[in-house]
Protein backbone atom coordinates (compact mmCIF):
# COMPACT_ATOMS: atom_id res chain seq x y z
CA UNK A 1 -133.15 -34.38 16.40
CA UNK A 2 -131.77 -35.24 19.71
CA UNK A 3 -132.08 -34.39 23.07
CA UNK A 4 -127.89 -33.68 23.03
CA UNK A 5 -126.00 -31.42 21.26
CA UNK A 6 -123.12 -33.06 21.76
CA UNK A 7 -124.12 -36.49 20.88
CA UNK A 8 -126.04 -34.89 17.87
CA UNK A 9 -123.37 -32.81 16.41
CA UNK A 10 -120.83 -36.04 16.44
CA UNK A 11 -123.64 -37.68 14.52
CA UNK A 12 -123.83 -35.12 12.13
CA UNK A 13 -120.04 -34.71 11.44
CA UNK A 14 -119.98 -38.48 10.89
CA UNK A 15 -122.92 -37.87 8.22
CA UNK A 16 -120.49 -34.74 6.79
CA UNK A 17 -117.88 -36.90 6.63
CA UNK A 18 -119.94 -39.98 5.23
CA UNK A 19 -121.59 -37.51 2.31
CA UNK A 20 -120.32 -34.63 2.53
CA UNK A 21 -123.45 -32.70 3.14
CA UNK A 22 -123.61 -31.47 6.95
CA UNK A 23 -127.81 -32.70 8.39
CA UNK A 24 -129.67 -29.91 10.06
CA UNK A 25 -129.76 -29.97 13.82
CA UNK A 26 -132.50 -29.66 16.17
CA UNK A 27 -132.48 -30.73 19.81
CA UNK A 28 -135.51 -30.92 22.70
CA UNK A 29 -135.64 -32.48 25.54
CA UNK A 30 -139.10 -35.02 25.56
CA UNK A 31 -139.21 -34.66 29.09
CA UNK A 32 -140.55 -31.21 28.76
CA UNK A 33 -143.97 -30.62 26.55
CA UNK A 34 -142.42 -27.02 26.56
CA UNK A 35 -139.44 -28.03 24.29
CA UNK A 36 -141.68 -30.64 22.41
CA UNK A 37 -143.65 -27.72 21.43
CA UNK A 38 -141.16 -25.78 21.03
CA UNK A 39 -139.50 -27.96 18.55
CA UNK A 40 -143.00 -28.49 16.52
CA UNK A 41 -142.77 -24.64 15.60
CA UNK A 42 -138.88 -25.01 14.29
CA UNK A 43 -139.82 -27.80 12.22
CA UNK A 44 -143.30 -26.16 10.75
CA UNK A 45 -140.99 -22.94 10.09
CA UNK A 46 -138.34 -24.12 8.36
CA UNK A 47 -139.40 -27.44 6.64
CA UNK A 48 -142.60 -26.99 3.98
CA UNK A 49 -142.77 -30.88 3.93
CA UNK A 50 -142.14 -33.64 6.52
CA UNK A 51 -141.58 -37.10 4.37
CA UNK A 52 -141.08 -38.97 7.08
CA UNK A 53 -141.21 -38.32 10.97
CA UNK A 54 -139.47 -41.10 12.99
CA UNK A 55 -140.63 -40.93 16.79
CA UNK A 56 -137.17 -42.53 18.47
CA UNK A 57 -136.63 -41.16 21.55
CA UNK A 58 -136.95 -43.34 24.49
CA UNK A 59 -135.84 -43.90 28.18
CA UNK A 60 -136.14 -46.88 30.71
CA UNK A 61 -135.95 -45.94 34.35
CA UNK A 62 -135.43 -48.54 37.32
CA UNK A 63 -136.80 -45.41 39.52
CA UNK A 64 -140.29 -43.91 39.67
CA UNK A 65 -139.20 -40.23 38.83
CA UNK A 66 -141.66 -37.49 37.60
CA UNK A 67 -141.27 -35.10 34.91
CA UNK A 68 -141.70 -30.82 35.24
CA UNK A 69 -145.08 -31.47 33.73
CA UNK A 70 -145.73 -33.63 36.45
CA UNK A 71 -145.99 -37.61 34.15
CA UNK A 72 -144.27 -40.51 35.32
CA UNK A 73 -140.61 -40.17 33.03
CA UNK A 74 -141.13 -43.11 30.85
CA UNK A 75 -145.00 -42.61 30.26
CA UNK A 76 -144.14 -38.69 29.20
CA UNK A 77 -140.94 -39.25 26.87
CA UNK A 78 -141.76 -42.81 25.40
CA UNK A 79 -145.82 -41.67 24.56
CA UNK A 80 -146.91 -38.37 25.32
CA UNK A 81 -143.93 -36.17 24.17
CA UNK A 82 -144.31 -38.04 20.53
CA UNK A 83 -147.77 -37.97 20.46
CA UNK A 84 -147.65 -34.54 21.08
CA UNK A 85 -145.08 -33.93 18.71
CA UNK A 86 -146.71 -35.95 15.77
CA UNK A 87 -150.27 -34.18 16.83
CA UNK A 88 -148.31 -30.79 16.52
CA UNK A 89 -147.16 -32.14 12.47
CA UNK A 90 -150.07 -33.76 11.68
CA UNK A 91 -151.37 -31.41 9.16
CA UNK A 92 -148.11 -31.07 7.57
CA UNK A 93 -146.98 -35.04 7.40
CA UNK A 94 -150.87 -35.50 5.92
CA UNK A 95 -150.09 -32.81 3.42
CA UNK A 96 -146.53 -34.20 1.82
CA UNK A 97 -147.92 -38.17 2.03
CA UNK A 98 -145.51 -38.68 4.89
CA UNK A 99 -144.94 -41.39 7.11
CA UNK A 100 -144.85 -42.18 11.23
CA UNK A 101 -142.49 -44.42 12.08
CA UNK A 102 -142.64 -45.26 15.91
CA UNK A 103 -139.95 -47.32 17.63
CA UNK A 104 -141.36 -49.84 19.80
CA UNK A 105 -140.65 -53.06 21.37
CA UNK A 106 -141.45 -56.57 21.95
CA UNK A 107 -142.00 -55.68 25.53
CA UNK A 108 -145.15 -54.22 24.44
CA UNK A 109 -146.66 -58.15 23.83
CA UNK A 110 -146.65 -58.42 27.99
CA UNK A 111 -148.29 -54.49 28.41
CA UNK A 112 -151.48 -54.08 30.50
CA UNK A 113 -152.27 -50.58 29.58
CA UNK A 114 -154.75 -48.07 30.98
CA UNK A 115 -155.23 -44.90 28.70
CA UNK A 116 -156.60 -43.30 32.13
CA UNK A 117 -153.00 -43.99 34.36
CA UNK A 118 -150.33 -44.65 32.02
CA UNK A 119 -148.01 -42.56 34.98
CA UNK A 120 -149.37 -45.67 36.99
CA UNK A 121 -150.49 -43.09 39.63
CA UNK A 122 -153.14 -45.83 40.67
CA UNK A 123 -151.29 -48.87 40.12
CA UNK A 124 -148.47 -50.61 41.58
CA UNK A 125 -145.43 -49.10 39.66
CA UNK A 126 -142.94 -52.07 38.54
CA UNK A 127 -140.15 -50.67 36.12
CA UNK A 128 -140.31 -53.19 33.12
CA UNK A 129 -144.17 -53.44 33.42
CA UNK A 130 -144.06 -49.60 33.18
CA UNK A 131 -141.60 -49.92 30.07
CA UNK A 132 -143.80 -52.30 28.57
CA UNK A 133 -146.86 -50.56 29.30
CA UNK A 134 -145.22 -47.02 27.15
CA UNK A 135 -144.25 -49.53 24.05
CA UNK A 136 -148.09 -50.87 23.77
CA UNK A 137 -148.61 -47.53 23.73
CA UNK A 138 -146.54 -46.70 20.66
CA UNK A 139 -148.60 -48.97 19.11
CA UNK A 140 -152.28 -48.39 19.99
CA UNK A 141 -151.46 -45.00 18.24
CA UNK A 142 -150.24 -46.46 15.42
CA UNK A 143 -153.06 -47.87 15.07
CA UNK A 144 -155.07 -45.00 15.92
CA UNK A 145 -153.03 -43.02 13.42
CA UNK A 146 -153.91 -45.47 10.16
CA UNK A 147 -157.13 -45.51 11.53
CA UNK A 148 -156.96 -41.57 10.66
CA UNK A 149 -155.76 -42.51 7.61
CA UNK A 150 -152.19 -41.57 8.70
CA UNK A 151 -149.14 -43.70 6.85
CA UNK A 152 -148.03 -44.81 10.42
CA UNK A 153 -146.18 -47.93 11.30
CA UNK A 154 -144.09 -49.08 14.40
CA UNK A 155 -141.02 -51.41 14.83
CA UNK A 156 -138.72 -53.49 17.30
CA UNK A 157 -135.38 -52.53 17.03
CA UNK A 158 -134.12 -55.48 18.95
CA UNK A 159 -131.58 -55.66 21.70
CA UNK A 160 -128.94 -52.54 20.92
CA UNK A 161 -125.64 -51.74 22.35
CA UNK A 162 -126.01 -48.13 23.06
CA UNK A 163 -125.94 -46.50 26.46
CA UNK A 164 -130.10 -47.21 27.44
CA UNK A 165 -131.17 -48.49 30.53
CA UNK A 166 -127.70 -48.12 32.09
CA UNK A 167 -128.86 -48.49 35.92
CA UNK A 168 -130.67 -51.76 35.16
CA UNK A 169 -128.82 -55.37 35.98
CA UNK A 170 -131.01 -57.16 33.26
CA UNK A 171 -129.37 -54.65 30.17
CA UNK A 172 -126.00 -54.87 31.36
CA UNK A 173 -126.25 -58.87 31.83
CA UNK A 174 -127.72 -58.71 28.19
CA UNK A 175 -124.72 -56.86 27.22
CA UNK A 176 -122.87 -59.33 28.10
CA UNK A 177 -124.39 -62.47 26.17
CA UNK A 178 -122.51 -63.47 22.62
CA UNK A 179 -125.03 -62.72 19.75
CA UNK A 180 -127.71 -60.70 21.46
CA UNK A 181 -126.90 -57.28 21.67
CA UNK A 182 -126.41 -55.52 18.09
CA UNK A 183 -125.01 -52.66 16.53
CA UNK A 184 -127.07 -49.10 16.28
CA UNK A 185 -126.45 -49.37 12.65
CA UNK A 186 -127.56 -52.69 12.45
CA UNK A 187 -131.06 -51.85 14.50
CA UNK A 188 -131.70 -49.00 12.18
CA UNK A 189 -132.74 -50.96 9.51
CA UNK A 190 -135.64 -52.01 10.56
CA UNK A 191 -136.71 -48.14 10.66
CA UNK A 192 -134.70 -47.21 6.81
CA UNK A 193 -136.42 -49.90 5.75
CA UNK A 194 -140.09 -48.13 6.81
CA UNK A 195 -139.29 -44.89 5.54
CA UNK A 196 -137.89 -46.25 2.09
CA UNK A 197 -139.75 -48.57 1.02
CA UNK A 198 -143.71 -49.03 0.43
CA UNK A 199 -144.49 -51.36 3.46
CA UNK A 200 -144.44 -48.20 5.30
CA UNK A 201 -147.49 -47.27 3.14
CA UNK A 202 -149.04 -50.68 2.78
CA UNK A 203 -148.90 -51.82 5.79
CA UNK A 204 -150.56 -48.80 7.94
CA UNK A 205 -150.91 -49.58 11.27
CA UNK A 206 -148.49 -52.81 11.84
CA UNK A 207 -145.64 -53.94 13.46
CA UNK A 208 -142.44 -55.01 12.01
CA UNK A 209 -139.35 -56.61 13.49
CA UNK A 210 -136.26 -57.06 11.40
CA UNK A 211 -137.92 -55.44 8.04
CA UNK A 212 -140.82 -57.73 8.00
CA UNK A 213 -144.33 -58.19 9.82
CA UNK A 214 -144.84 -59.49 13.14
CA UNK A 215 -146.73 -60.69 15.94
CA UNK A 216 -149.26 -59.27 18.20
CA UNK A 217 -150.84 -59.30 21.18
CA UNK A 218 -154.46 -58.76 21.32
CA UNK A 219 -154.39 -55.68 23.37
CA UNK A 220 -151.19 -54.16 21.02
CA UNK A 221 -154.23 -53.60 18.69
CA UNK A 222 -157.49 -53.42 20.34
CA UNK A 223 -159.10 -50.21 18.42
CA UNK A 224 -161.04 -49.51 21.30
CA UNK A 225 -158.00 -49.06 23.45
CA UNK A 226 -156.14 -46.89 20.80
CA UNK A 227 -158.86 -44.67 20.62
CA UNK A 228 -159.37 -44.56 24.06
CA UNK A 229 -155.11 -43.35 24.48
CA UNK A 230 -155.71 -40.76 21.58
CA UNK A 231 -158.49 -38.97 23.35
CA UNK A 232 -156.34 -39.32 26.68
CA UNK A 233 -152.98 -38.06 25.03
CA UNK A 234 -155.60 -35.36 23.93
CA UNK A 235 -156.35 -34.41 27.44
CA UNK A 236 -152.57 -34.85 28.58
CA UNK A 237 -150.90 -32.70 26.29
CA UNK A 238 -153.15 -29.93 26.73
CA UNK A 239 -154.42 -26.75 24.51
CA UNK A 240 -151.54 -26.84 22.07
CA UNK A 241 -152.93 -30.60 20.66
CA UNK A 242 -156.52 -30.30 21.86
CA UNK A 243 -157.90 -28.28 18.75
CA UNK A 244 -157.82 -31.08 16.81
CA UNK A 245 -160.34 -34.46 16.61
């Protein structure tokens, strides 16, 4: 899945080429709860089970720019659209044992999240406070989710040399530094490593960084403050997720 049909379908001729079996394709655009819902009902109609769901997309802004639905960019495609999405496949995941796998960050350590303004509506929006603030919220609901009893785990993927972030100064100096950025494939492990193995079923609710456990800040997994998110992601995304505790 990918919000690019270009991008994707060079990904999947790569995987042709690489195995010579051609993925299936699906693309939405996690700005829009439309599409996110509208993907939800491809996915329920065509796949009986969902093994693993890996929650990937993500976008950092330097600007304050609203979504159609009327969210704060990074707050709608970094939390709500997955939330919604995973809410949406709940039922299904649950039913084949699957996993979540949630892509997070270490930025998440320095997040001062409020489930009641994660568009920071209220608050003094700062772009990499805002950034952080959508990563501790990847993983308040994976800790919600093993709270559910939901195989759910979350990850850094590091520093990555792909196009993200491209209109901040801080990426592109990072860019630049010997040793820090790292290959896609390289980051990906961290996530194959989840969905293969059992520490994505032993280890509900944690966070890993470079295939094993690591730290985290108090607030990263204050249950209080996960279930406080849920109920608000409840209220955000509207009818389509609401029917469900």
């Amino acid at each position: 899945m990918a919000r690019s049909q270009a991008k994707l379908a060079a990904v999947a001729d790569r995987i042709a080429g690489a195995t010579g079996r051609r993925p299936d394709l699906a693309t939405a655009d996690f700005s829009s709860f439309a599409e996110v819902t509208r993907l939800a009902a491809h996915l329920l109609e065509r796949y009986e089970r969902i093994d693993v769901l890996a929650n990937n997309a993500g976008v950092m802004s330097t600007k304050r720019r609203l979504t159609a639905d009327g969210h704060e960019l990074m707050a709608q495609v970094n939390h709500w659209s997955p939330f919604l999405l995973t809410h949406l496949l709940l039922d299904r995941i649950v039913a084949s044992g699957g996993r979540v796998i949630t892509t997070s960050s270490m930025a998440a350590r320095s997040g001062r999240l409020d489930p009641d303004d994660l568009d920071r509506a209220h608050r003094r929006w700062m772009a990499w406070p805002q950034y952080a603030d959508t990563k501790q919220a990847n993983m308040l609901f994976t800790v919600e989710l093993a709270r559910r009893g939901v195989n759910a785990t979350c990850f850094h993927p590091g520093i990555v040399r792909t196009g993200f972030a491209p209109d901040s100064r801080y990426m592109k100096a990072l860019m630049l530094v010997p040793g820090v950025a790292q290959p896609p494939e390289r980051a990906a492990t961290t996530l194959v490593h989840l969905a293969t193995t059992a520490d994505g079923v032993n280890h509900s609710g944690r966070f890993f960084a470079k295939s094993a456990l690591a730290g985290t800040s108090r607030q990263m997994t204050d249950p209080g403050l996960a279930s406080a998110l849920w109920n608000a992601g409840l209220a955000v995304t509207g009818p389509p997720a609401a029917d469900r505790n």
